[in-house]
C-alpha atoms as a PDB file:
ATOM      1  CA  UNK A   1      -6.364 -81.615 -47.006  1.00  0.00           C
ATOM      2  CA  UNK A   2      -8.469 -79.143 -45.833  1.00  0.00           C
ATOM      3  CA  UNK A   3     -10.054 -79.209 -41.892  1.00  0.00           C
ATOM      4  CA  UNK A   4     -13.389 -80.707 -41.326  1.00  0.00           C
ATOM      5  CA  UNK A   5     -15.458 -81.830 -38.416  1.00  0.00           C
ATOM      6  CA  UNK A   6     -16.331 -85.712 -38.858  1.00  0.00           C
ATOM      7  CA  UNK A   7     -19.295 -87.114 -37.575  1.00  0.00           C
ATOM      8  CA  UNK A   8     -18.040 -90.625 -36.900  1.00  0.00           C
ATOM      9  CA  UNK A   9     -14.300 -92.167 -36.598  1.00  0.00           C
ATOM     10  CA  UNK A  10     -15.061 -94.400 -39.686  1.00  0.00           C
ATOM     11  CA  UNK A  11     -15.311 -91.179 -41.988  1.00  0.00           C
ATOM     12  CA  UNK A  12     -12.310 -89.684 -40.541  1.00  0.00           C
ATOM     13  CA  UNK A  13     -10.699 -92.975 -41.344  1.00  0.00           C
ATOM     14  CA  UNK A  14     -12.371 -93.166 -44.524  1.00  0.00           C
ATOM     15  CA  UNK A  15     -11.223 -89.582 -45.915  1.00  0.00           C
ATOM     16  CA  UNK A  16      -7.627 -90.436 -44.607  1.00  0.00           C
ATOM     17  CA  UNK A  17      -7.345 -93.544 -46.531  1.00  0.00           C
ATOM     18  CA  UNK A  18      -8.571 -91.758 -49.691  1.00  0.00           C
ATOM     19  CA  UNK A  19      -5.725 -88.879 -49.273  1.00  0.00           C
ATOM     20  CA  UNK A  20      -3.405 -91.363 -48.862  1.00  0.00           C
ATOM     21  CA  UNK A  21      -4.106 -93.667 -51.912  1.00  0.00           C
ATOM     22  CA  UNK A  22      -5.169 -90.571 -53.922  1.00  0.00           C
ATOM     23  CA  UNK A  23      -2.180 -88.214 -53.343  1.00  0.00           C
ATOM     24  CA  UNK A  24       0.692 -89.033 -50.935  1.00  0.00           C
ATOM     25  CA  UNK A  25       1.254 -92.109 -52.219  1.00  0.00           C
ATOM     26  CA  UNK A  26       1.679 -91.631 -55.753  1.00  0.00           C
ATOM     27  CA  UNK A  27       3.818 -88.213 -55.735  1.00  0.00           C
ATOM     28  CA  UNK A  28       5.732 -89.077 -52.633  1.00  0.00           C
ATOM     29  CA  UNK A  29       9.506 -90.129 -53.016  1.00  0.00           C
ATOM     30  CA  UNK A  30      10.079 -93.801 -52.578  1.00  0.00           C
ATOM     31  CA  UNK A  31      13.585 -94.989 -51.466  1.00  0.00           C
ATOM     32  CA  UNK A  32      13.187 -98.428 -53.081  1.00  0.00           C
ATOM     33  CA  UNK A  33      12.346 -96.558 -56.725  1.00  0.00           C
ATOM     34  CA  UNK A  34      15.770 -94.363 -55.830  1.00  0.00           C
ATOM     35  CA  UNK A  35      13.672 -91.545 -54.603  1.00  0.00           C
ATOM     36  CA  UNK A  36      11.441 -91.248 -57.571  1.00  0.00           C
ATOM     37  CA  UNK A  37       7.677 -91.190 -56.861  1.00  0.00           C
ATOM     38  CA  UNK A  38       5.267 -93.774 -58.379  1.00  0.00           C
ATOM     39  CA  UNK A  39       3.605 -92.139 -61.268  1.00  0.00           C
ATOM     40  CA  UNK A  40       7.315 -90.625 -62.233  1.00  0.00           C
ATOM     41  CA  UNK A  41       8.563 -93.925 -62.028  1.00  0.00           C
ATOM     42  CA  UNK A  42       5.328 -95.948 -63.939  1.00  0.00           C
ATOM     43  CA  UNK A  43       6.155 -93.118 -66.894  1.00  0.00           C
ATOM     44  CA  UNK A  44      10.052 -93.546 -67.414  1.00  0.00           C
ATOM     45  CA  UNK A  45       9.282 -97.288 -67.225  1.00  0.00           C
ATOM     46  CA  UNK A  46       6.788 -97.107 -70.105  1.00  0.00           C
ATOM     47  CA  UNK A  47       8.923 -94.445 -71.785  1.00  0.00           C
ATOM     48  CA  UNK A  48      12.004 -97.659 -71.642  1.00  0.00           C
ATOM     49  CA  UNK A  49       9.519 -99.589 -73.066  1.00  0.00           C
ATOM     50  CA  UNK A  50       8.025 -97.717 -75.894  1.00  0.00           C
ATOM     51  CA  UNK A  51      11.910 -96.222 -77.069  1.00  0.00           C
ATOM     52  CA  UNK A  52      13.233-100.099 -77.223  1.00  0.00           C
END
């Protein structure tokens, strides 16, 4: 995330929220999923799936 001068709190909050639910949360490690992000867990899921 780069720096940048907002011109109201609601952007700021805005451009937050979309870092969050576009990056961080998918690639970061998630103790319930035994410390395997989202999309790494989504694709040996489907991988189960597809090789049963």
């Amino acid at each position: 995330m780069q720096w940048r001068n907002y011109q109201t709190r609601y952007e700021a909050q805005q451009d937050i929220l979309q870092y969050i639910s576009s990056w961080y949360n998918p690639y970061r490690l998630h103790s319930t999923l035994n410390y395997v992000s989202p999309n790494d867990y989504e694709k040996r899921l489907l991988e189960t799936k597809h090789a049963a």
